[in-house]
PDB file of N, CA and C in Angstrom:
ATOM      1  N   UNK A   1      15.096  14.773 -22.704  1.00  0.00           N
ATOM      2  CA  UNK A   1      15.439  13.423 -22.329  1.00  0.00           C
ATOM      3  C   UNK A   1      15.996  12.723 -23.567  1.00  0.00           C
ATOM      4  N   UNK A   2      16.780  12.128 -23.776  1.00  0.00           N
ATOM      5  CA  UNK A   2      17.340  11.685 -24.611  1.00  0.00           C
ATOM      6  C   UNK A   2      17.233  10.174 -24.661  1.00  0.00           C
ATOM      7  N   UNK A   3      17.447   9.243 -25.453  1.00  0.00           N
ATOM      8  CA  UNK A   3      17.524   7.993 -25.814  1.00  0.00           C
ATOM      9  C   UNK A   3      17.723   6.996 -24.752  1.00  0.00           C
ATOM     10  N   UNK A   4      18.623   6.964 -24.110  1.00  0.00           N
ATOM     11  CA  UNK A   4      19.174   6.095 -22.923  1.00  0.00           C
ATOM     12  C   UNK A   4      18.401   5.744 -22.031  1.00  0.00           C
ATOM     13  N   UNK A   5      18.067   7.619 -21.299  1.00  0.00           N
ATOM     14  CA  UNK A   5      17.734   8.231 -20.486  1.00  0.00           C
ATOM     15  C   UNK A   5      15.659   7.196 -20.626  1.00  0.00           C
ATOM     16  N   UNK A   6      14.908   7.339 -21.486  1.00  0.00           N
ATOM     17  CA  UNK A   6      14.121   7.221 -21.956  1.00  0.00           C
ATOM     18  C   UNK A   6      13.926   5.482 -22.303  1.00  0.00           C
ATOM     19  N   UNK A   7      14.789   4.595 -22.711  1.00  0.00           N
ATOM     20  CA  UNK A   7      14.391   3.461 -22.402  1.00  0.00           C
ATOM     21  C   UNK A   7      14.918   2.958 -21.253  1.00  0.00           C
ATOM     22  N   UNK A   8      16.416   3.285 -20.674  1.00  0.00           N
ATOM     23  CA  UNK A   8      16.222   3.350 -18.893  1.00  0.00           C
ATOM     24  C   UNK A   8      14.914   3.089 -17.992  1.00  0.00           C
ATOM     25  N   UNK A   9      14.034   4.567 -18.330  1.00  0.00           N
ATOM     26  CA  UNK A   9      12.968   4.668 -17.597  1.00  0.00           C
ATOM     27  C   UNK A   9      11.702   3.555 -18.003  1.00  0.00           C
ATOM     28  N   UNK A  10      11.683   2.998 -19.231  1.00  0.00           N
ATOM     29  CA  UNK A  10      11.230   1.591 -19.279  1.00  0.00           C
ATOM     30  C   UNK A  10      10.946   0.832 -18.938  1.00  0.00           C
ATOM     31  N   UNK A  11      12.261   0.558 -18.785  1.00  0.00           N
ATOM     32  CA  UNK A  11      12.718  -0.812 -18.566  1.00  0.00           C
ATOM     33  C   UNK A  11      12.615  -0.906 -16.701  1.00  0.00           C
ATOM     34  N   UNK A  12      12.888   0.365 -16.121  1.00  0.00           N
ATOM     35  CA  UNK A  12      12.557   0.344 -14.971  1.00  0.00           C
ATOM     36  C   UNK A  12      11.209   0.540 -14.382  1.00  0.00           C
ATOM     37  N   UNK A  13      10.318   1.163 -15.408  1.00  0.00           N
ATOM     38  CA  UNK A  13       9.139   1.558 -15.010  1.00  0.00           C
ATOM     39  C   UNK A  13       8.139  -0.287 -15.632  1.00  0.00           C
ATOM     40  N   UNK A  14       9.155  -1.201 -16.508  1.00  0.00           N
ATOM     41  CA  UNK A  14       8.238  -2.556 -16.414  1.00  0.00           C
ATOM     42  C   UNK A  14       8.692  -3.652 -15.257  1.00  0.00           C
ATOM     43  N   UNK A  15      10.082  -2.810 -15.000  1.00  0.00           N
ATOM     44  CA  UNK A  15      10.403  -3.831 -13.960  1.00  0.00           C
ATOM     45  C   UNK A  15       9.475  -3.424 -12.594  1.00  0.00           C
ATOM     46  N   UNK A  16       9.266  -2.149 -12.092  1.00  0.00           N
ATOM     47  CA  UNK A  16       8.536  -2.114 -11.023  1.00  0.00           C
ATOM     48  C   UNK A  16       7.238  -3.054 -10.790  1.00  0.00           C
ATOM     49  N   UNK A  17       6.139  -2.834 -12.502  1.00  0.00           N
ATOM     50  CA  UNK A  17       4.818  -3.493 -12.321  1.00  0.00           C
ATOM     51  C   UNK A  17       5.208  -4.659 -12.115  1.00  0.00           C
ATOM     52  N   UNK A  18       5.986  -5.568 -12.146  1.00  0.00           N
ATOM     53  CA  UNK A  18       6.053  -7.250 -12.036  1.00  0.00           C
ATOM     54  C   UNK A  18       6.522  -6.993 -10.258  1.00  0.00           C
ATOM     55  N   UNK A  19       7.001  -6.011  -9.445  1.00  0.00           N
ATOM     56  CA  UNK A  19       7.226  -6.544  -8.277  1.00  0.00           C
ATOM     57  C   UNK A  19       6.204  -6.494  -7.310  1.00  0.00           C
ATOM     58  N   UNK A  20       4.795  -6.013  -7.695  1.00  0.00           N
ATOM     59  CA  UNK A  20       3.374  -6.126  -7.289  1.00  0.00           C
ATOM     60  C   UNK A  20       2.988  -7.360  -7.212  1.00  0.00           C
ATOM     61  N   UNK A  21       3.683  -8.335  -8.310  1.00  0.00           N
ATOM     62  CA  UNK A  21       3.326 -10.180  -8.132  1.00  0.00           C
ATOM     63  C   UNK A  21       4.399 -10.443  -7.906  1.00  0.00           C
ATOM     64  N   UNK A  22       5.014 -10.592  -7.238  1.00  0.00           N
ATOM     65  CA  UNK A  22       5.769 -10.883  -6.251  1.00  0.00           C
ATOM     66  C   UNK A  22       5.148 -11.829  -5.080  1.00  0.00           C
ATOM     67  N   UNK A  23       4.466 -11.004  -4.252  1.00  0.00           N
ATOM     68  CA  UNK A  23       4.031 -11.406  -3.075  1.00  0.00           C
ATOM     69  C   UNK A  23       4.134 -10.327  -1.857  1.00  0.00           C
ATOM     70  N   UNK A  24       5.083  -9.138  -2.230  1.00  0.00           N
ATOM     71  CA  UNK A  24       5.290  -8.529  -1.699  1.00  0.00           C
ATOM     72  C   UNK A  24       4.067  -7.853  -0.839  1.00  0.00           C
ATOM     73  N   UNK A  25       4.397  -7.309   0.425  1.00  0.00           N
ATOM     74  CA  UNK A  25       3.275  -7.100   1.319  1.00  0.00           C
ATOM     75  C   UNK A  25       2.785  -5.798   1.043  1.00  0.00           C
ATOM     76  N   UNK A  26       1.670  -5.086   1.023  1.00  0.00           N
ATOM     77  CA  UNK A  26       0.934  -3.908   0.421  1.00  0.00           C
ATOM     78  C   UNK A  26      -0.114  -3.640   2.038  1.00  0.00           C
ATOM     79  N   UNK A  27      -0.340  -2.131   1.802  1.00  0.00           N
ATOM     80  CA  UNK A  27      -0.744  -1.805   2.701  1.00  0.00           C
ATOM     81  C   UNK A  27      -2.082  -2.456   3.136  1.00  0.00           C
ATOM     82  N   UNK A  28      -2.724  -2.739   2.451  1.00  0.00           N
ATOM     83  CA  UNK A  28      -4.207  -4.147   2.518  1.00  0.00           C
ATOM     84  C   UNK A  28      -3.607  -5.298   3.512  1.00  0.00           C
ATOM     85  N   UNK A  29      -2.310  -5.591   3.776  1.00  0.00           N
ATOM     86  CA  UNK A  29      -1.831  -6.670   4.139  1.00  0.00           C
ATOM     87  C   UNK A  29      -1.746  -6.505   5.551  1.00  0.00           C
ATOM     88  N   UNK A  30      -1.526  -5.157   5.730  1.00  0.00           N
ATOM     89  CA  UNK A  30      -1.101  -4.869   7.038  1.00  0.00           C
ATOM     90  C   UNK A  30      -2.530  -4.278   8.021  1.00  0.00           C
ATOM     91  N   UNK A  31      -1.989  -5.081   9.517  1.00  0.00           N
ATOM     92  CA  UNK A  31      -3.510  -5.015  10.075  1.00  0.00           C
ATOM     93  C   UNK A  31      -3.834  -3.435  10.615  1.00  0.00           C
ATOM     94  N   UNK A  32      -4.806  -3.266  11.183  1.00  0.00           N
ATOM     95  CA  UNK A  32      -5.572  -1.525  11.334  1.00  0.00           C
ATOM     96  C   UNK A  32      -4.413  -1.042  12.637  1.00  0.00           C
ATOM     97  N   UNK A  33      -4.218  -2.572  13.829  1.00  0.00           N
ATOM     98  CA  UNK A  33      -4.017  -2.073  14.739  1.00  0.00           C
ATOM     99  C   UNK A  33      -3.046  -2.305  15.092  1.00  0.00           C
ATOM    100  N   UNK A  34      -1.892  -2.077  15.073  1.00  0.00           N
ATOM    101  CA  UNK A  34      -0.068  -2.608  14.737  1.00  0.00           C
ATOM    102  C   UNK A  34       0.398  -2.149  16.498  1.00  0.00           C
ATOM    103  N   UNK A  35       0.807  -2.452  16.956  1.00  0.00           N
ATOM    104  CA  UNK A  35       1.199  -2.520  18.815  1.00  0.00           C
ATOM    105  C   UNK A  35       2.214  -1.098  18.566  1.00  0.00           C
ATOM    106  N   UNK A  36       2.263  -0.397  19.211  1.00  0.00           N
ATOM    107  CA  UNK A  36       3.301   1.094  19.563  1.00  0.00           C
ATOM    108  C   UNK A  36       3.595   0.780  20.231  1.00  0.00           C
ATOM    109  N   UNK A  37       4.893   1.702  20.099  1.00  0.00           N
ATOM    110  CA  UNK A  37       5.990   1.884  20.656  1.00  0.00           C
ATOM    111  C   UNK A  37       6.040   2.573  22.027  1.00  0.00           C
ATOM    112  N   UNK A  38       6.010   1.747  23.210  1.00  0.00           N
ATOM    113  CA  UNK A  38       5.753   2.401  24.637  1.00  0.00           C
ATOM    114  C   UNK A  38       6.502   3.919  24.465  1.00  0.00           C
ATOM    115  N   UNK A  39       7.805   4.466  23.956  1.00  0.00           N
ATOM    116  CA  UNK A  39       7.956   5.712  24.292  1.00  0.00           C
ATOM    117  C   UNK A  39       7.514   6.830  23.560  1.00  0.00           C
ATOM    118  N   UNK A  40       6.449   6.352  22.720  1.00  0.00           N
ATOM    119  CA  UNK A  40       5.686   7.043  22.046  1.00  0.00           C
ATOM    120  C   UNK A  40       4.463   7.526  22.841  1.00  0.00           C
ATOM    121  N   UNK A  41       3.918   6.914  23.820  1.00  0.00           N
ATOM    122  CA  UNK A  41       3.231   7.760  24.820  1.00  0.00           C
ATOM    123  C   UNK A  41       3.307   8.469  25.428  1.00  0.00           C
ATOM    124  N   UNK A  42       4.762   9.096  25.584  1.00  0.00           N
ATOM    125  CA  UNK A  42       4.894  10.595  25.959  1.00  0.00           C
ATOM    126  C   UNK A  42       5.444  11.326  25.188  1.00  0.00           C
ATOM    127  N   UNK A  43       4.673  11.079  24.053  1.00  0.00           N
ATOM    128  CA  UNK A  43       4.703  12.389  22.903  1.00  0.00           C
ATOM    129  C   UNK A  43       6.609  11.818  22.187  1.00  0.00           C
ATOM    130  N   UNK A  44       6.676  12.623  21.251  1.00  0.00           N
ATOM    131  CA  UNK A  44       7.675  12.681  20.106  1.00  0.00           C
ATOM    132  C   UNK A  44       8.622  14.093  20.497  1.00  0.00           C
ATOM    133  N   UNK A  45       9.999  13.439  21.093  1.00  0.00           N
ATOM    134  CA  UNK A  45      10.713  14.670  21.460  1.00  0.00           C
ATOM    135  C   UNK A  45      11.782  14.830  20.252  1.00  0.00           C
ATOM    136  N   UNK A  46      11.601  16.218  19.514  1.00  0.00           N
ATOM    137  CA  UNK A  46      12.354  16.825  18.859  1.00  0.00           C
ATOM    138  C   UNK A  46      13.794  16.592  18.804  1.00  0.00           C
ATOM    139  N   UNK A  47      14.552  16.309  18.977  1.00  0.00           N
ATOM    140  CA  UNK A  47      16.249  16.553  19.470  1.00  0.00           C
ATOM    141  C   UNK A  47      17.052  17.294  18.404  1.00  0.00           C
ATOM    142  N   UNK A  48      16.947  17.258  17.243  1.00  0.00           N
ATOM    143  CA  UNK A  48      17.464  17.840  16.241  1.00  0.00           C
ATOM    144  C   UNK A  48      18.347  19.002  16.440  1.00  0.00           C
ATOM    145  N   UNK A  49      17.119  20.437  17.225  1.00  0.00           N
ATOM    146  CA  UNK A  49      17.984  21.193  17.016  1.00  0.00           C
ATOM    147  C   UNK A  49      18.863  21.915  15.998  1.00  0.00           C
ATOM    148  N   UNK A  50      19.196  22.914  16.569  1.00  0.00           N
ATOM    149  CA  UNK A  50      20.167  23.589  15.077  1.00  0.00           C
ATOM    150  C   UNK A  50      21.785  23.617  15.292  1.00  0.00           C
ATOM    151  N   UNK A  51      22.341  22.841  13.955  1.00  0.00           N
ATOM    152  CA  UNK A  51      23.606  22.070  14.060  1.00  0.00           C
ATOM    153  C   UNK A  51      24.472  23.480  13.738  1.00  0.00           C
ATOM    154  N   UNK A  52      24.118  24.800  13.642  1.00  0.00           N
ATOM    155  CA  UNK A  52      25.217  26.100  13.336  1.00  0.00           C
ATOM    156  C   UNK A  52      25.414  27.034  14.840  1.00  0.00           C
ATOM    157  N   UNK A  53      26.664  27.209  14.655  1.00  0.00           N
ATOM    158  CA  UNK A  53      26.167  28.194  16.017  1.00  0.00           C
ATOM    159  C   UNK A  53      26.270  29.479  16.086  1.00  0.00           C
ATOM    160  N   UNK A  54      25.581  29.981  17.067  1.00  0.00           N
ATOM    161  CA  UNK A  54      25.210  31.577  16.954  1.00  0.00           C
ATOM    162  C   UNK A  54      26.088  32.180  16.325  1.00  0.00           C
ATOM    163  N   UNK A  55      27.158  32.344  16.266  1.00  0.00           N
ATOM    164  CA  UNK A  55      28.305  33.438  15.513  1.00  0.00           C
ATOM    165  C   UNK A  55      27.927  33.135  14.071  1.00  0.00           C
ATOM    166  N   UNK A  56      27.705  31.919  13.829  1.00  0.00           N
ATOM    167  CA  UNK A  56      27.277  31.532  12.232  1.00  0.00           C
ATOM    168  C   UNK A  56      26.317  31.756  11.596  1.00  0.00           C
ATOM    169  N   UNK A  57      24.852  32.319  12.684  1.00  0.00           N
ATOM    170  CA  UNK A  57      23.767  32.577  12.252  1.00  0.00           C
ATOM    171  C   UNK A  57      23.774  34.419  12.365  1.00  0.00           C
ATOM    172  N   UNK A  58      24.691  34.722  13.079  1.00  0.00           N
ATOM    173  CA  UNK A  58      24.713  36.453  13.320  1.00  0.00           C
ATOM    174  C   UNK A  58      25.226  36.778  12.024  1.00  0.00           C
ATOM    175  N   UNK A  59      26.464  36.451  11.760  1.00  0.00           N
ATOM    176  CA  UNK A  59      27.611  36.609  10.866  1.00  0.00           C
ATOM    177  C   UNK A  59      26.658  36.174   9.270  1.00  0.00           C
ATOM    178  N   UNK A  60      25.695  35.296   9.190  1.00  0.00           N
ATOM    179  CA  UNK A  60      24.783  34.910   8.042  1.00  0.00           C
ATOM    180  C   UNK A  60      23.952  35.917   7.825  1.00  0.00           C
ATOM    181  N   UNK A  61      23.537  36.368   8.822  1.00  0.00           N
ATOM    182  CA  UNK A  61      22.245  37.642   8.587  1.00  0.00           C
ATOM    183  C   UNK A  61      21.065  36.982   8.356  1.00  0.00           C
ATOM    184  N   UNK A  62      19.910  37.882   8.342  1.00  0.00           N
ATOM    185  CA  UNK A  62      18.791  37.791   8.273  1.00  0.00           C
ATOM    186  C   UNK A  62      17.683  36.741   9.162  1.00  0.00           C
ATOM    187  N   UNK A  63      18.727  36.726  10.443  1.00  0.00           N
ATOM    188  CA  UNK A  63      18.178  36.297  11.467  1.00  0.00           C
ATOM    189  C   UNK A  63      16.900  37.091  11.949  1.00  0.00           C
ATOM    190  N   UNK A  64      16.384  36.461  12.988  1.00  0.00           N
ATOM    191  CA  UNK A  64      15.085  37.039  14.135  1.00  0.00           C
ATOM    192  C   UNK A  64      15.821  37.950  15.305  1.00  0.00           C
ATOM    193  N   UNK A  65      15.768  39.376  15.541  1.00  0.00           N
ATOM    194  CA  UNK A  65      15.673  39.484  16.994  1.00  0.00           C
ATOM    195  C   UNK A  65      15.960  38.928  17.717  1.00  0.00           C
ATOM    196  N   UNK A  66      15.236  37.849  18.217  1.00  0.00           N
ATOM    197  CA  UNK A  66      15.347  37.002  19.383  1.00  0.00           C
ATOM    198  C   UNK A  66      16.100  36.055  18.922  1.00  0.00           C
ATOM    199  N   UNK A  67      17.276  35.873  18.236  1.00  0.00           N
ATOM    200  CA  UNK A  67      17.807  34.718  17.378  1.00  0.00           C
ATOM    201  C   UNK A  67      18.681  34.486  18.768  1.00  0.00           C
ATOM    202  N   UNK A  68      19.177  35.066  19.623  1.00  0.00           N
ATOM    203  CA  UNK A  68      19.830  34.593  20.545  1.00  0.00           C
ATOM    204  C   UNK A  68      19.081  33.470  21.780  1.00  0.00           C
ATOM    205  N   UNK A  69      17.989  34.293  22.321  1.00  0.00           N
ATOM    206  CA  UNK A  69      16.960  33.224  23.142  1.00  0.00           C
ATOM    207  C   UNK A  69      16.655  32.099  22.159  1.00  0.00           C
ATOM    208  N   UNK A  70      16.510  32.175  21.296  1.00  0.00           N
ATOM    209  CA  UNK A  70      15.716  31.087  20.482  1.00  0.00           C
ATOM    210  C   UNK A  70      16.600  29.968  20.137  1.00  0.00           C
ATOM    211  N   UNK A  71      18.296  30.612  20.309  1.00  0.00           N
ATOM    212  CA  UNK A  71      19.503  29.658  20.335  1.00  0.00           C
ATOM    213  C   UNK A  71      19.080  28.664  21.522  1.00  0.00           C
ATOM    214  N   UNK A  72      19.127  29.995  22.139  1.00  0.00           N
ATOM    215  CA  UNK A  72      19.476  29.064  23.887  1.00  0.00           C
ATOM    216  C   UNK A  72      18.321  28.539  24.372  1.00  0.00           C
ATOM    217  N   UNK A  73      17.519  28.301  23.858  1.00  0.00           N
ATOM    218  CA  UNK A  73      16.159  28.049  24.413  1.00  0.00           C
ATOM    219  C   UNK A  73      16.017  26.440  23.521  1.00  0.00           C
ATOM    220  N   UNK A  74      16.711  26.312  22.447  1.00  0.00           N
ATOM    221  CA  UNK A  74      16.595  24.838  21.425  1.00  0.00           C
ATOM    222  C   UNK A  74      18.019  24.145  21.810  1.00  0.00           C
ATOM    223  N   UNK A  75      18.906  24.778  22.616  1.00  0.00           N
ATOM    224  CA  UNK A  75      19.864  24.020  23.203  1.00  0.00           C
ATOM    225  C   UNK A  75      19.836  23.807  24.398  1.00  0.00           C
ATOM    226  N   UNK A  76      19.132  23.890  25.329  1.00  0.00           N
ATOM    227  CA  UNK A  76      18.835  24.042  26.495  1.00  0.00           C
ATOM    228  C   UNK A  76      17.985  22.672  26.595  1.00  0.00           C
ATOM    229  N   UNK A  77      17.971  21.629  28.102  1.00  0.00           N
ATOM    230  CA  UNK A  77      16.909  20.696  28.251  1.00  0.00           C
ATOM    231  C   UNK A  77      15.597  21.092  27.739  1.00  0.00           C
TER     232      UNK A  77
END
């Protein structure tokens, strides 16, 4: 670490402790029982999925066997 680099981290590491007096809100602030999100009662649906497609994961190697069902089975409803 060199010079810069090193009072940089300073100057940022004294600016953080002053934003504690602030007023800023901290987890003490916040109450136990915070209202959810109605579509959170039927569970947390994945959508993600995998953004490559099969020719890209064959052609990559070191796939699974079943790398084809397991395509069509995470693109599928």
């Amino acid at each position: 670490m060199n010079r810069r680099d090193f009072m940089g981290n300073i100057v940022v590491g004294a600016a953080a402790t002053q934003v504690v007096h602030t007023g800023v809100a901290t987890a003490a602030d916040v109450p136990d029982s915070l209202p959810r999100a109605r579509w959170l009662e039927k569970g947390l649906i994945d959508a993600g999925g995998s953004h490559e497609t099969y020719l890209f994961v064959v052609r990559r190697g070191g796939q699974r066997l079943d790398a084809r069902e397991e395509m069509e089975k995470a693109q599928s409803e």
